[in-house]
N, C-alpha and C. Protein backbone atom coordinates (compact mmCIF):
# COMPACT_ATOMS: atom_id res chain seq x y z
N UNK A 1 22.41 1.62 22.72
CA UNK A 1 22.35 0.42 21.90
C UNK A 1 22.90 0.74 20.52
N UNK A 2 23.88 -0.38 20.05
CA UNK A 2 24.38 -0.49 18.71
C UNK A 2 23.33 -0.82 17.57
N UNK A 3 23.23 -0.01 15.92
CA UNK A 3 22.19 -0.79 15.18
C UNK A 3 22.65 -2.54 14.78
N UNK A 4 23.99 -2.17 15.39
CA UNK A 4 24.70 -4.00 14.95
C UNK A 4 23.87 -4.76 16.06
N UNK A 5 23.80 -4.73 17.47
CA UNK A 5 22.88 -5.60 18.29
C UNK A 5 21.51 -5.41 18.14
N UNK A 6 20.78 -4.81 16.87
CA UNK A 6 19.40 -4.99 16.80
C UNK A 6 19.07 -6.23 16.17
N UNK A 7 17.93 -6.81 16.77
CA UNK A 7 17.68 -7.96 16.23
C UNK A 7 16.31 -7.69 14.66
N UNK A 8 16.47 -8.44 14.09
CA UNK A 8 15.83 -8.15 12.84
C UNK A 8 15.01 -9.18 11.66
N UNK A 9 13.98 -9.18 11.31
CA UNK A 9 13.38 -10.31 10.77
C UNK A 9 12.85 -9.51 9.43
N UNK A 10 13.07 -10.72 8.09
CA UNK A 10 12.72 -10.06 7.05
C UNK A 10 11.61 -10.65 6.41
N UNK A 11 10.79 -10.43 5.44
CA UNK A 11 9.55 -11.54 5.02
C UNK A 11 9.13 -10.76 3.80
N UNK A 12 8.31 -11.39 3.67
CA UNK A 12 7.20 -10.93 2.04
C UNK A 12 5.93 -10.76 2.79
N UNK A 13 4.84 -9.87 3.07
CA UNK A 13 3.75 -9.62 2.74
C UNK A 13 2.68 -9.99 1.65
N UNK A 14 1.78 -10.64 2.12
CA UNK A 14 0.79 -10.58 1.41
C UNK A 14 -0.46 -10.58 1.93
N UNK A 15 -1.24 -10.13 0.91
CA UNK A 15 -2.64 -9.26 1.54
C UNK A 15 -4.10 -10.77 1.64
N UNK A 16 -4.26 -10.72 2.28
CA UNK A 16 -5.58 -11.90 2.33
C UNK A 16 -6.74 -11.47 1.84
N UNK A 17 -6.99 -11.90 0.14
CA UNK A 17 -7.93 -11.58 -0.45
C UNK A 17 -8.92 -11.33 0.54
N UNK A 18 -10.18 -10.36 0.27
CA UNK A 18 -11.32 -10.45 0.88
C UNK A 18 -11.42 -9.39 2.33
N UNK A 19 -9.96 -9.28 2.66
CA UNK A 19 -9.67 -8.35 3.92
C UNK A 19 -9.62 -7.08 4.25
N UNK A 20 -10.20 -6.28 2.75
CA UNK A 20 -9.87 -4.53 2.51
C UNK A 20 -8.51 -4.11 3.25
N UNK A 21 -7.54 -5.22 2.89
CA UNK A 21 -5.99 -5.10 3.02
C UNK A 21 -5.72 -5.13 4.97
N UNK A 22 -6.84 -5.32 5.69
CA UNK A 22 -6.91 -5.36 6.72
C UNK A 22 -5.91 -6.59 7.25
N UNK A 23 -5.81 -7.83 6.78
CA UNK A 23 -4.81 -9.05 7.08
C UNK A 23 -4.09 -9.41 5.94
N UNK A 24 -2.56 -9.66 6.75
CA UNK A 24 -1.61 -9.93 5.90
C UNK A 24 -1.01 -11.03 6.18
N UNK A 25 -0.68 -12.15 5.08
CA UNK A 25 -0.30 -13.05 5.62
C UNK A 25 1.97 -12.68 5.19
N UNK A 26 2.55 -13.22 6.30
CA UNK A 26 3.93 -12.83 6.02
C UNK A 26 4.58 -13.71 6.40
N UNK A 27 5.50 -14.07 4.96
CA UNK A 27 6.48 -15.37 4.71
C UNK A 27 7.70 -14.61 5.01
N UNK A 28 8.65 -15.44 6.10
CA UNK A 28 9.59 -15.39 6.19
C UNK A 28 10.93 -15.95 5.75
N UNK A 29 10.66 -17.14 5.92
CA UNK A 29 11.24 -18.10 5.28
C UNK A 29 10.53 -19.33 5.18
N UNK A 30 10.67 -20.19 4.44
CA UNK A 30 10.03 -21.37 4.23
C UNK A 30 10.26 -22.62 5.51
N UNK A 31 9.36 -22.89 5.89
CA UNK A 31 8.19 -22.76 6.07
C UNK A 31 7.31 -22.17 6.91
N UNK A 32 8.15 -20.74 7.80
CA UNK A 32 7.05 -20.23 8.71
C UNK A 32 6.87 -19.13 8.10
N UNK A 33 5.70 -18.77 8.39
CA UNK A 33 4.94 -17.70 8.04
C UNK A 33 4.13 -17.20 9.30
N UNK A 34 3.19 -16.01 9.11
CA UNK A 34 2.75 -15.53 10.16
C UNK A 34 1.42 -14.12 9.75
N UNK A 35 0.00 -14.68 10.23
CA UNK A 35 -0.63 -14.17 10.03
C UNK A 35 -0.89 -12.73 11.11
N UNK A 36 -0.58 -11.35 10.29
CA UNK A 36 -0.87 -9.86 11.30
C UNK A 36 -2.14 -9.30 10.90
N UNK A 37 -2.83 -8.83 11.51
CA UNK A 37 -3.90 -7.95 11.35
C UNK A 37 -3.98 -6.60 11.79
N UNK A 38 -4.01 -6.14 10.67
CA UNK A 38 -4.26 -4.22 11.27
C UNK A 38 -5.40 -4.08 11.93
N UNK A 39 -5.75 -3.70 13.24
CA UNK A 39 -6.81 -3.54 14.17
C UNK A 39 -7.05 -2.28 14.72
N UNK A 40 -5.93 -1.74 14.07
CA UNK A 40 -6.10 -0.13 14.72
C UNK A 40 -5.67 0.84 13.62
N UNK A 41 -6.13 1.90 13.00
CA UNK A 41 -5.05 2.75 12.04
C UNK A 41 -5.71 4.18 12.41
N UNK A 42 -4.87 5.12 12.05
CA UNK A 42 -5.10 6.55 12.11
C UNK A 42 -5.81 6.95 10.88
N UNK A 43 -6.50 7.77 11.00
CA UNK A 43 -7.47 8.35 9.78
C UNK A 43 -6.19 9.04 9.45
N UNK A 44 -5.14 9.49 9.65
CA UNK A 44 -4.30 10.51 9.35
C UNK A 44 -2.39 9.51 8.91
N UNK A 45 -3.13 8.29 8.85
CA UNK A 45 -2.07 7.29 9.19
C UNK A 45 -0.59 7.34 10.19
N UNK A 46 -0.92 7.99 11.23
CA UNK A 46 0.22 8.39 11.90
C UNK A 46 0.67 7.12 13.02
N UNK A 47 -0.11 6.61 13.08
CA UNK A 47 0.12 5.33 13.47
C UNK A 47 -0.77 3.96 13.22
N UNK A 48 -0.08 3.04 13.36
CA UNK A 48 -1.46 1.84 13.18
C UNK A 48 -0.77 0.62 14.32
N UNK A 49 -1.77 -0.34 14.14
CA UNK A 49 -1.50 -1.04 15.69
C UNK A 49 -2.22 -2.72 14.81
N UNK A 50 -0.72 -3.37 14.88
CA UNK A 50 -0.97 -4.88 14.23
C UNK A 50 -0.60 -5.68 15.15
N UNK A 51 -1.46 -6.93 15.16
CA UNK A 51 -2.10 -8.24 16.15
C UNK A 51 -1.79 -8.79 15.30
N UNK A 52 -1.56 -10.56 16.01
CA UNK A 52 -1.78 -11.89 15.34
C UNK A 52 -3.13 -11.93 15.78
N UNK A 53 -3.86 -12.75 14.99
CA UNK A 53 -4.98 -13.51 15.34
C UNK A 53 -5.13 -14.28 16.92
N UNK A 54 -4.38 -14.93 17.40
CA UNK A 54 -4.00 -15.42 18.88
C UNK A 54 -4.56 -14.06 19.96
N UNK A 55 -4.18 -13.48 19.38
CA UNK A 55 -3.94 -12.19 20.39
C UNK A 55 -2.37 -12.14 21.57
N UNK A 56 -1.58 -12.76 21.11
CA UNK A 56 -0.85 -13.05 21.56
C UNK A 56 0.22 -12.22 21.34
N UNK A 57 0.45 -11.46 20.27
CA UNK A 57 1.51 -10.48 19.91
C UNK A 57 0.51 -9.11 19.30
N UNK A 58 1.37 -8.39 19.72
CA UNK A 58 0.37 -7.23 19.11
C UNK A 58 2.12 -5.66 19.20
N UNK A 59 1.53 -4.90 18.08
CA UNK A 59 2.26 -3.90 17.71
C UNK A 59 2.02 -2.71 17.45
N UNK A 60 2.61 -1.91 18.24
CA UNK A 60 1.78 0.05 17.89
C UNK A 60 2.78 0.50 17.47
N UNK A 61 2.58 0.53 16.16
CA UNK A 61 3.71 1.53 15.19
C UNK A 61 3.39 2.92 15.29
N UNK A 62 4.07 3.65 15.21
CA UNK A 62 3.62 4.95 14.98
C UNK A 62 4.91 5.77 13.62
N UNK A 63 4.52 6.59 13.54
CA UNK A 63 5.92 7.09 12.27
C UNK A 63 6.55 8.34 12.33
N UNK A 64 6.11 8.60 14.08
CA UNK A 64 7.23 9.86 14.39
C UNK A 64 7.83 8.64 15.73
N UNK A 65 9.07 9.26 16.25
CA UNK A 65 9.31 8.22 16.97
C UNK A 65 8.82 8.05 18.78
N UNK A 66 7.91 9.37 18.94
CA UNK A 66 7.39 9.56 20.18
C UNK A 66 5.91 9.57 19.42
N UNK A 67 4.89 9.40 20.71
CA UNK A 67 3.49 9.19 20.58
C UNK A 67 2.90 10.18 22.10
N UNK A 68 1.80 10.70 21.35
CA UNK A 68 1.19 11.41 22.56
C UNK A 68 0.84 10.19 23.17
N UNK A 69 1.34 10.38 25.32
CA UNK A 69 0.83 9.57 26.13
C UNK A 69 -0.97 9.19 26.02
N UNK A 70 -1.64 10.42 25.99
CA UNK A 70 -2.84 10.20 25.97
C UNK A 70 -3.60 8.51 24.77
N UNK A 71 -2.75 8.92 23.55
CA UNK A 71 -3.04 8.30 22.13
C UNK A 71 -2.87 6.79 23.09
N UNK A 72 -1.58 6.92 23.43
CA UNK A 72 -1.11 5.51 23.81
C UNK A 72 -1.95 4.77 24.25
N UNK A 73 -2.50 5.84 25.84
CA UNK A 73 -3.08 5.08 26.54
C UNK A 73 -4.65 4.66 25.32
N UNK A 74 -4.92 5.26 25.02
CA UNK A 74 -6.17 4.90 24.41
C UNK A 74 -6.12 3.59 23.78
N UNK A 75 -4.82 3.24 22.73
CA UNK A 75 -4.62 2.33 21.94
C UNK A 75 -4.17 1.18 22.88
N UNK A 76 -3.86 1.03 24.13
CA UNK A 76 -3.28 0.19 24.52
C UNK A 76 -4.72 -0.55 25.89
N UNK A 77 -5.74 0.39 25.78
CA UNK A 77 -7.28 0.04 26.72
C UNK A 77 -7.91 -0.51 25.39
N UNK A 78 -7.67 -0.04 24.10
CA UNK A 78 -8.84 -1.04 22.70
C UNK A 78 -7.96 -2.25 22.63
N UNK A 79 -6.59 -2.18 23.00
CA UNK A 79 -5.97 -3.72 23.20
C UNK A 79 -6.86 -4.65 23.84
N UNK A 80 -6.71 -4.33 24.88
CA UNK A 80 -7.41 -5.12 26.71
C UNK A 80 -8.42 -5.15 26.11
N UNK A 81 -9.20 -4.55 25.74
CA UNK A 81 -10.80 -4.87 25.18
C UNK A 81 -11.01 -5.73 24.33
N UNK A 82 -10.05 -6.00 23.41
CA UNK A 82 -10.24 -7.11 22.23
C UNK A 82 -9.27 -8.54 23.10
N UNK A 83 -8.72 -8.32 23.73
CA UNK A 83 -8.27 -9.21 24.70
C UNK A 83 -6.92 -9.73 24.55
N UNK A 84 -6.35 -8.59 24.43
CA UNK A 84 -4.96 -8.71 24.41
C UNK A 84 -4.07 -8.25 25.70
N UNK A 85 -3.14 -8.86 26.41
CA UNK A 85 -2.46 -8.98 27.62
C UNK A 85 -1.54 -7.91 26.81
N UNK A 86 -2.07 -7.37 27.58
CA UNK A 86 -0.39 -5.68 27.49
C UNK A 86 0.41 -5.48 29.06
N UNK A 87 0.39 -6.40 29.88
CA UNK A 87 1.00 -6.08 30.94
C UNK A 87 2.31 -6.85 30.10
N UNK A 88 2.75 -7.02 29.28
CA UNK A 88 4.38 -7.03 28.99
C UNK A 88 4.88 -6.69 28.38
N UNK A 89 4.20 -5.47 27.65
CA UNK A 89 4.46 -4.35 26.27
C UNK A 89 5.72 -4.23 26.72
N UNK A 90 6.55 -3.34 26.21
CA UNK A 90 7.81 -3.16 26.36
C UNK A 90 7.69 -1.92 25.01
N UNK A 91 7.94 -0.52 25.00
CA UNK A 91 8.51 0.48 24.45
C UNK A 91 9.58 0.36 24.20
N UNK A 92 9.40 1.17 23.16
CA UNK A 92 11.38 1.26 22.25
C UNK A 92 11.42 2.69 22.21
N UNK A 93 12.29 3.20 23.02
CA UNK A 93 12.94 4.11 23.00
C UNK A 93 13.98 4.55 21.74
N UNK A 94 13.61 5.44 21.01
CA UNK A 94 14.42 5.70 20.05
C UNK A 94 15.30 7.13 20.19
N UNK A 95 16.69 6.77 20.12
CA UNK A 95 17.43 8.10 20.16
C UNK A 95 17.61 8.74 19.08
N UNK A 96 16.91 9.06 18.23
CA UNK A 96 17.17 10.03 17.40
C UNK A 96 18.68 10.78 17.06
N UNK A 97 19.90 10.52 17.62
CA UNK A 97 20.79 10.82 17.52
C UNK A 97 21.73 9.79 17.03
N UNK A 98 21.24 8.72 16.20
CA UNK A 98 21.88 7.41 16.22
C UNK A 98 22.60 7.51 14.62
């Protein structure tokens, strides 16, 4: 894959008073916006894992570009538990040679 065929969305962040920075609300353009919630983070911040409220989208960042399988699986069973459908996750393979 080319970085020209990546698809890409830009916004402003902002923090929802009251949330210990836990929810962010994020403007994209006027007028949609889109509320994420951090639901998962590393004591070591090596990865964190952001939801909409819906439970309908959900995201496991991590900040090396591989993740121990084990971690995964863990983060992706506290999904299913809070009730999020991960049978259509989809991984991004990153080539590091890009």
């Amino acid at each position: 894959m080319r970085w020209e065929d990546l698809d890409k969305a830009e916004g402003k962040a902002f923090v929802v008073e009251g949330s210990g920075n836990s929810k962010l609300r994020v403007q994209f353009f006027w007028p949609f916006r889109g509320d994420y919630w951090v639901i998962d983070l590393a004591e070591d911040y090596t990865y964190a894992v952001v939801g909409t409220p819906s439970r309908k989208y959900f995201w496991i960042l991590s900040r090396t570009p591989s993740m121990a399988e084990d971690t995964l699986q863990t983060l992706v069973a506290h999904l299913q538990a809070r009730g999020f459908d991960t049978s259509k996750m989809q991984r991004t393979v990153h080539d590091c040679g890009m």
